[in-house]
PDB file of N, CA and C in Angstrom:
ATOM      1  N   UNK A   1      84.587  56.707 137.338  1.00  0.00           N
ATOM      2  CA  UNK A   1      85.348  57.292 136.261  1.00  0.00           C
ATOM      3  C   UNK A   1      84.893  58.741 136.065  1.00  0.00           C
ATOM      4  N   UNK A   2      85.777  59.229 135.885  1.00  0.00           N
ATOM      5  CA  UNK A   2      85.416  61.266 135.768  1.00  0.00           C
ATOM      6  C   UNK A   2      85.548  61.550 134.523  1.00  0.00           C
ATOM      7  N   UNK A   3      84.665  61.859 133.751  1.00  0.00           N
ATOM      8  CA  UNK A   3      84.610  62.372 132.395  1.00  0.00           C
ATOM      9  C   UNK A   3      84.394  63.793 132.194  1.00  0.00           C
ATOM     10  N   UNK A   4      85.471  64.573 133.076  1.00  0.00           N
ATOM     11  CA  UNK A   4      85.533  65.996 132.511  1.00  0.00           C
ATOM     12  C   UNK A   4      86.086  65.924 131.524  1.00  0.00           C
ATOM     13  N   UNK A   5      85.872  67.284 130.489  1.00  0.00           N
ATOM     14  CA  UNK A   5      86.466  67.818 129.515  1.00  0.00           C
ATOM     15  C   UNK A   5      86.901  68.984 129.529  1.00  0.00           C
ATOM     16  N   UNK A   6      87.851  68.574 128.364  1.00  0.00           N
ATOM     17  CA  UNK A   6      89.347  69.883 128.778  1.00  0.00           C
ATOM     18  C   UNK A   6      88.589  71.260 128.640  1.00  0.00           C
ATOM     19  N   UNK A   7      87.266  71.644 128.158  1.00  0.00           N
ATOM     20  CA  UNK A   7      86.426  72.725 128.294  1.00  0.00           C
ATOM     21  C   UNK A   7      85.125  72.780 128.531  1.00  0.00           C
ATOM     22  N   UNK A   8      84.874  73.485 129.575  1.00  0.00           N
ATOM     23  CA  UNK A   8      83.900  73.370 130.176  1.00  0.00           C
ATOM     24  C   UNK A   8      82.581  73.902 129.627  1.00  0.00           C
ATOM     25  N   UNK A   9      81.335  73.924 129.796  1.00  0.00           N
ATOM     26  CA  UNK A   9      80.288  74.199 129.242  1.00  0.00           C
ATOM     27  C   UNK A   9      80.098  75.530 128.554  1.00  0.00           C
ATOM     28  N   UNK A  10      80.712  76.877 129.631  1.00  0.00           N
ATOM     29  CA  UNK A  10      80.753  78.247 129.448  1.00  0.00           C
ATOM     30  C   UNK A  10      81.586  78.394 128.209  1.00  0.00           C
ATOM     31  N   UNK A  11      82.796  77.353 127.985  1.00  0.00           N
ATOM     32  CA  UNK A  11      83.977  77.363 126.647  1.00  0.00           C
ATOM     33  C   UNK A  11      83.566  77.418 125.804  1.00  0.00           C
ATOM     34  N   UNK A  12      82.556  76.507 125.787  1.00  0.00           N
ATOM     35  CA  UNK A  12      81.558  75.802 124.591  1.00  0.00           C
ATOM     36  C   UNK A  12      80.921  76.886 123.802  1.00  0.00           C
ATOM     37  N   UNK A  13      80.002  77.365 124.628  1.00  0.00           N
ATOM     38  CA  UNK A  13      79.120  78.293 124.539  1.00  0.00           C
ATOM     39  C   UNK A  13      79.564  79.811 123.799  1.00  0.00           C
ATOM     40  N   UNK A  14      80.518  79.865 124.877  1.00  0.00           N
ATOM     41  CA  UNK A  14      81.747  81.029 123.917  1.00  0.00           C
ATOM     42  C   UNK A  14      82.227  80.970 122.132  1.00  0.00           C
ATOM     43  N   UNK A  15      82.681  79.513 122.327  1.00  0.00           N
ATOM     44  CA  UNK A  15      83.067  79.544 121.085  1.00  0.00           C
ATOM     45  C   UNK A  15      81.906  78.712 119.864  1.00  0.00           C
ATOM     46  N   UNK A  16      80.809  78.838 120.815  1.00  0.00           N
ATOM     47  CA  UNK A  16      79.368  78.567 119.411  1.00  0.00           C
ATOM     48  C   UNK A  16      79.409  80.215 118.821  1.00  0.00           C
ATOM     49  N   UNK A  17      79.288  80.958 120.373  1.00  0.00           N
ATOM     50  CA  UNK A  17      78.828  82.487 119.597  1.00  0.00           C
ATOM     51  C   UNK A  17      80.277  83.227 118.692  1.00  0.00           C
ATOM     52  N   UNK A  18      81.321  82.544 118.664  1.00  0.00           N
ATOM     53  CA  UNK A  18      82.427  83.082 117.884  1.00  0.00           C
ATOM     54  C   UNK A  18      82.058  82.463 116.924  1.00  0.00           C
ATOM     55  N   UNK A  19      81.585  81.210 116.859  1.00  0.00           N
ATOM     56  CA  UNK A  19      81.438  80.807 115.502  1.00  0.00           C
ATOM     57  C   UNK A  19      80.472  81.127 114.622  1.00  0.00           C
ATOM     58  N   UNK A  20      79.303  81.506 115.285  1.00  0.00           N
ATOM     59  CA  UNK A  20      78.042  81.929 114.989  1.00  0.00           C
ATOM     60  C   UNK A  20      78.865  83.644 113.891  1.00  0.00           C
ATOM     61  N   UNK A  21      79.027  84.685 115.095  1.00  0.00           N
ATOM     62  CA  UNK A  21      79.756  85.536 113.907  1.00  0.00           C
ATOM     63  C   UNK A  21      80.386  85.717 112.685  1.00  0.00           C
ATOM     64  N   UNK A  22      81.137  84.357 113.136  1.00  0.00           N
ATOM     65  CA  UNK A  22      82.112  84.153 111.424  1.00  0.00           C
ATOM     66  C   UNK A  22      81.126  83.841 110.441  1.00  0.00           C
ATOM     67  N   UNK A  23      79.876  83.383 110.822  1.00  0.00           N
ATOM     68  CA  UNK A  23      79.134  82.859 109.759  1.00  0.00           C
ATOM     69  C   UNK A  23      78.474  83.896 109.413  1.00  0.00           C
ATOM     70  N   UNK A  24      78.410  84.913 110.103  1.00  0.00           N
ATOM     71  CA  UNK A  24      77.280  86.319 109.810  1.00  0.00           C
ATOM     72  C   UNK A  24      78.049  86.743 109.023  1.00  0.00           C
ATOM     73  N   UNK A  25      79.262  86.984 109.284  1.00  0.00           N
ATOM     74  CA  UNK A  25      80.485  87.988 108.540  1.00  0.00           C
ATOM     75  C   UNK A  25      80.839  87.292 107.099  1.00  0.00           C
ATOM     76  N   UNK A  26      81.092  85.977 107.035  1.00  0.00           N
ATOM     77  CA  UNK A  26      80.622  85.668 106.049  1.00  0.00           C
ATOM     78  C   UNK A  26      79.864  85.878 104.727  1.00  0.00           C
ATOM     79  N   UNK A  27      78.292  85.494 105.740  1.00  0.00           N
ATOM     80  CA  UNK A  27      77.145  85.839 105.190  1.00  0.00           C
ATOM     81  C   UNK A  27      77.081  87.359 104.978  1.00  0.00           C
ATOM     82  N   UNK A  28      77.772  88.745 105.184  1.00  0.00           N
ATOM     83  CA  UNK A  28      77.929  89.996 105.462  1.00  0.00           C
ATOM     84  C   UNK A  28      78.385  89.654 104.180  1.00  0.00           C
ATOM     85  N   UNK A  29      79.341  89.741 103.423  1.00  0.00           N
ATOM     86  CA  UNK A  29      79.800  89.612 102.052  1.00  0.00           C
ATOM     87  C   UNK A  29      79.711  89.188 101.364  1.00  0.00           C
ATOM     88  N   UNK A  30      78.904  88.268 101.312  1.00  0.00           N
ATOM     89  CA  UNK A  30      78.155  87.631  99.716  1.00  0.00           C
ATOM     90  C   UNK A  30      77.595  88.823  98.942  1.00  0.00           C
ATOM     91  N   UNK A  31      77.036  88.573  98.205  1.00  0.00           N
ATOM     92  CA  UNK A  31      76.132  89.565  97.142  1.00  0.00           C
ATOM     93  C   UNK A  31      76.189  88.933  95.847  1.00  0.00           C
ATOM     94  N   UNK A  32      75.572  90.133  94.938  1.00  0.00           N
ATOM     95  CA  UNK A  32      75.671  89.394  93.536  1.00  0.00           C
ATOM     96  C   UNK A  32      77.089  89.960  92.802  1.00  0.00           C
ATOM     97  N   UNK A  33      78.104  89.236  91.997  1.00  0.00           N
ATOM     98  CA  UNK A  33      78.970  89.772  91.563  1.00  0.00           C
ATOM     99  C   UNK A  33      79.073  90.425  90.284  1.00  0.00           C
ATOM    100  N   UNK A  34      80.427  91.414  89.962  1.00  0.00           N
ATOM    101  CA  UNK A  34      80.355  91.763  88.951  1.00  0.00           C
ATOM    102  C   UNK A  34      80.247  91.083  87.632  1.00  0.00           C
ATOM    103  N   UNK A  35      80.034  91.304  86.520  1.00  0.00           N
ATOM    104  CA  UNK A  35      80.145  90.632  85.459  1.00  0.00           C
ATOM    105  C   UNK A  35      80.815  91.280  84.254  1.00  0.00           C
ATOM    106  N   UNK A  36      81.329  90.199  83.344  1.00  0.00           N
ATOM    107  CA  UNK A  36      81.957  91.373  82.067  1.00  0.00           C
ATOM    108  C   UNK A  36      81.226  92.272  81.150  1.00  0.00           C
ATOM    109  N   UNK A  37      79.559  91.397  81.642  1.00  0.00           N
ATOM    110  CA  UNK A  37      78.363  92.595  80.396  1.00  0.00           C
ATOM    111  C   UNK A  37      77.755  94.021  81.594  1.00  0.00           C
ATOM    112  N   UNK A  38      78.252  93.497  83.278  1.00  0.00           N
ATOM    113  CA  UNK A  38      77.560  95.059  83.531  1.00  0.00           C
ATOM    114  C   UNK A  38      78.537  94.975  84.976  1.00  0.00           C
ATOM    115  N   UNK A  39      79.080  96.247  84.713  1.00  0.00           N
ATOM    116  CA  UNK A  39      79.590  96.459  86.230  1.00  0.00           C
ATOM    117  C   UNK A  39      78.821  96.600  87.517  1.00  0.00           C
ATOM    118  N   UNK A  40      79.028  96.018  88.480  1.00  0.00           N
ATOM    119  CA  UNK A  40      77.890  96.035  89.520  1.00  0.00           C
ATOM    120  C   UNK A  40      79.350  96.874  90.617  1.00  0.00           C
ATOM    121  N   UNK A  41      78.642  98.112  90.832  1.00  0.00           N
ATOM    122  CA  UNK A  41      79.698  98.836  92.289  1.00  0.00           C
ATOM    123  C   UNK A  41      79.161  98.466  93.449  1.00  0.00           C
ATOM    124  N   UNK A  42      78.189  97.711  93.536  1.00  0.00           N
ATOM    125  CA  UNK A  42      77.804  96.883  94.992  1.00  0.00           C
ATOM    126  C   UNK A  42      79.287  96.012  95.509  1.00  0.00           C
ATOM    127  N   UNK A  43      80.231  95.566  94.510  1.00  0.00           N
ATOM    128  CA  UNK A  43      81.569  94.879  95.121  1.00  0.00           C
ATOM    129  C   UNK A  43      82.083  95.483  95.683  1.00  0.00           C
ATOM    130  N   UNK A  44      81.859  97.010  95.563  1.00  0.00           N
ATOM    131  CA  UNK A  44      82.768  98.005  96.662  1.00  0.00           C
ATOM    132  C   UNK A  44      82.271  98.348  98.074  1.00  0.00           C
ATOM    133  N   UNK A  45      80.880  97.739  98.639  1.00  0.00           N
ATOM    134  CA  UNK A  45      80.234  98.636  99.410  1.00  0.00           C
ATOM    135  C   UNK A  45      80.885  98.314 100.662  1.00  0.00           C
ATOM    136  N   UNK A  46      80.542  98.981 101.530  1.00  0.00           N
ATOM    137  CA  UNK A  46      81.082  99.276 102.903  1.00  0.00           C
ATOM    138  C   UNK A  46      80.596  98.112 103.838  1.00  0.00           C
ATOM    139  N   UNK A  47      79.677  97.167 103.546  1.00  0.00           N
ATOM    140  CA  UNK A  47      79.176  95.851 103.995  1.00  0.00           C
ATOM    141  C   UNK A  47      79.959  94.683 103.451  1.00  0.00           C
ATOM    142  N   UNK A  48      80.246  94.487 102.453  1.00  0.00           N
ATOM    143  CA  UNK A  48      81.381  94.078 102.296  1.00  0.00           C
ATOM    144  C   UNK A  48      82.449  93.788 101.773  1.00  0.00           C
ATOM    145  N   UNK A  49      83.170  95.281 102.116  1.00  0.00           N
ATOM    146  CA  UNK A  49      84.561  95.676 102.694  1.00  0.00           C
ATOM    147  C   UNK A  49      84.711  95.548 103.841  1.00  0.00           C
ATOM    148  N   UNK A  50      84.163  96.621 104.290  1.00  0.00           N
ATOM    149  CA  UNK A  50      84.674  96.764 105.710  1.00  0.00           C
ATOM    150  C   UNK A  50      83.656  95.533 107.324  1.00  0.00           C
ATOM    151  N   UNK A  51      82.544  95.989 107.048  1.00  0.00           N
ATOM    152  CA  UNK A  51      81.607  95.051 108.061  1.00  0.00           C
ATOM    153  C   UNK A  51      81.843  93.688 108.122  1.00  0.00           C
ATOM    154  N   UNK A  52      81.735  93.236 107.262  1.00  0.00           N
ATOM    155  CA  UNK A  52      81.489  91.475 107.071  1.00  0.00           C
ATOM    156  C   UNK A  52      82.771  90.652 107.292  1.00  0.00           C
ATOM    157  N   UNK A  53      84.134  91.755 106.978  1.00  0.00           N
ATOM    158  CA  UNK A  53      85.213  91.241 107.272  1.00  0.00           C
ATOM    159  C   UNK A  53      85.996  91.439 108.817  1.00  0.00           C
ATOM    160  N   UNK A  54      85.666  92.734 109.199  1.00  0.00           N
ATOM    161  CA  UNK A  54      85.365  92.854 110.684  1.00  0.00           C
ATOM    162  C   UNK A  54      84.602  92.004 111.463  1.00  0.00           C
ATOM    163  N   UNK A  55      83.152  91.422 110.784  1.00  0.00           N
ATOM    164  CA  UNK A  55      82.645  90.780 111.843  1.00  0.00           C
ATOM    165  C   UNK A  55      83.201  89.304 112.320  1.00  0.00           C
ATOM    166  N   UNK A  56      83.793  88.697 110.577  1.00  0.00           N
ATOM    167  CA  UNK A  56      84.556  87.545 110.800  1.00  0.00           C
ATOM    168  C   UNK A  56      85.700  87.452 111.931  1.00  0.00           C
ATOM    169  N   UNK A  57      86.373  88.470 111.620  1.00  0.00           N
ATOM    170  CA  UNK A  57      87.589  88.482 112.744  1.00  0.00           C
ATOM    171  C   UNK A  57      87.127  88.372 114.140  1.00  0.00           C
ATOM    172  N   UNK A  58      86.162  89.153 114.233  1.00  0.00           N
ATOM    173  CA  UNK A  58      85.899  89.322 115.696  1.00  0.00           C
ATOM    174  C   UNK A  58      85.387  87.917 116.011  1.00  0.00           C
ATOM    175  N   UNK A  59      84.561  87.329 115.613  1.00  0.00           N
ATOM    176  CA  UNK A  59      84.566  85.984 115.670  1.00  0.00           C
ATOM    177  C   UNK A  59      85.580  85.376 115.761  1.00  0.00           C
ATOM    178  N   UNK A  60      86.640  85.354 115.321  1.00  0.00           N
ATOM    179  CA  UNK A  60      87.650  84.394 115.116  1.00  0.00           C
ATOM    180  C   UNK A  60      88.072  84.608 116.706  1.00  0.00           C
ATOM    181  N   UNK A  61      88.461  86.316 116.543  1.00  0.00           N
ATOM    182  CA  UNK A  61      88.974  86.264 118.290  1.00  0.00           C
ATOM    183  C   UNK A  61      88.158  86.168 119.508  1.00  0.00           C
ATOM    184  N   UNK A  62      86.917  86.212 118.932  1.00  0.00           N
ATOM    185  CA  UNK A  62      85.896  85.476 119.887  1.00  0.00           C
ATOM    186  C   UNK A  62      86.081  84.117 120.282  1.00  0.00           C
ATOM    187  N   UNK A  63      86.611  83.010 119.338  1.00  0.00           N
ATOM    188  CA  UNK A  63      86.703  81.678 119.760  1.00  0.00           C
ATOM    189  C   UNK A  63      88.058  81.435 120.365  1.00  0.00           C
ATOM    190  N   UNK A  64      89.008  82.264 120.161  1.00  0.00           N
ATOM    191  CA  UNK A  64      90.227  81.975 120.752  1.00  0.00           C
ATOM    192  C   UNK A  64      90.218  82.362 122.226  1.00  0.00           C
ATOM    193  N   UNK A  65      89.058  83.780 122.558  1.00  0.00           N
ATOM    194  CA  UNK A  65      89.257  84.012 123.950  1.00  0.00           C
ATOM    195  C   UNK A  65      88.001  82.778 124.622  1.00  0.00           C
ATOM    196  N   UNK A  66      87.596  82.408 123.889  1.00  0.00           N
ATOM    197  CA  UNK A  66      86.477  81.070 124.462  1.00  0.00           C
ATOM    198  C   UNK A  66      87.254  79.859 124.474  1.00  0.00           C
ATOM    199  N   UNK A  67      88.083  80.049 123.930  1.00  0.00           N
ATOM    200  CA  UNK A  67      89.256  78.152 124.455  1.00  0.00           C
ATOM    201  C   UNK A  67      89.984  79.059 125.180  1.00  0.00           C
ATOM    202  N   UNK A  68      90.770  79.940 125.183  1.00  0.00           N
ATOM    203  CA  UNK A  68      91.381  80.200 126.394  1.00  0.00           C
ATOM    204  C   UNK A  68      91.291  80.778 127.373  1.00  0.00           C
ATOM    205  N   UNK A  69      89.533  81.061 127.487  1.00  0.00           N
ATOM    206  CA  UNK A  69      89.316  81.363 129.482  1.00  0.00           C
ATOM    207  C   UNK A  69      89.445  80.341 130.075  1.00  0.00           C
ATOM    208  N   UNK A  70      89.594  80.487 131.450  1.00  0.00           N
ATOM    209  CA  UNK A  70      89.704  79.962 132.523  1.00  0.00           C
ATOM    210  C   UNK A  70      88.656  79.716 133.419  1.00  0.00           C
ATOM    211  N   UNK A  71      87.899  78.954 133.918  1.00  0.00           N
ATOM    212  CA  UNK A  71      86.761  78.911 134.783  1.00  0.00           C
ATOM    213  C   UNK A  71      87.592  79.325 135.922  1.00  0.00           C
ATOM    214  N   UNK A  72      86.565  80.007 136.753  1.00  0.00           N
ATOM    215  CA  UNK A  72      86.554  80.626 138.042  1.00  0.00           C
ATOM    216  C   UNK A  72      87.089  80.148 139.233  1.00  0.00           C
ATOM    217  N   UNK A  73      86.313  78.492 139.408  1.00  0.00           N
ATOM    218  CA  UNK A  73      86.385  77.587 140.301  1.00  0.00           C
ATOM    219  C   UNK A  73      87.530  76.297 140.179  1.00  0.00           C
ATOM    220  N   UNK A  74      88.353  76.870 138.988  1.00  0.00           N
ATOM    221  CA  UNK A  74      89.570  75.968 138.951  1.00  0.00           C
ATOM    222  C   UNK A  74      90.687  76.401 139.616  1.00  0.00           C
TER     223      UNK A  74
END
């Protein structure tokens, strides 16, 4: 009996490290939030706005190009 799977080890691997990103990018935008007794302008910063939400994406399209490569030897 042949127990390949529809993705192969390298797939795998691909889409741990896409997933791994989304969790940084994630983790890139937490902080502490504003409140109604003190404005905190840390909600605006450039880590996350712009970084943390960039890094998610790229992750995301990190796991899509990791399910859809192709091994070599197929």
């Amino acid at each position: 009996m042949d127990n390949k799977l529809a993705l192969g080890k390298q797939n795998l691997i691909l889409i741990g490290i896409g997933m791994l990103l989304v969790v940084i990018g994630f983790i890139l935008m937490t902080g502490v939030p504003s409140e109604e007794a003190a404005y905190n302008p840390d909600i605006f910063s450039f880590r996350r706005i712009v970084l943390g939400p960039g890094v998610s994406l790229f992750g995301f399209l990190f796991v899509i190009f990791g399910i859809l490569k192709k091994d070599k030897h197929d």
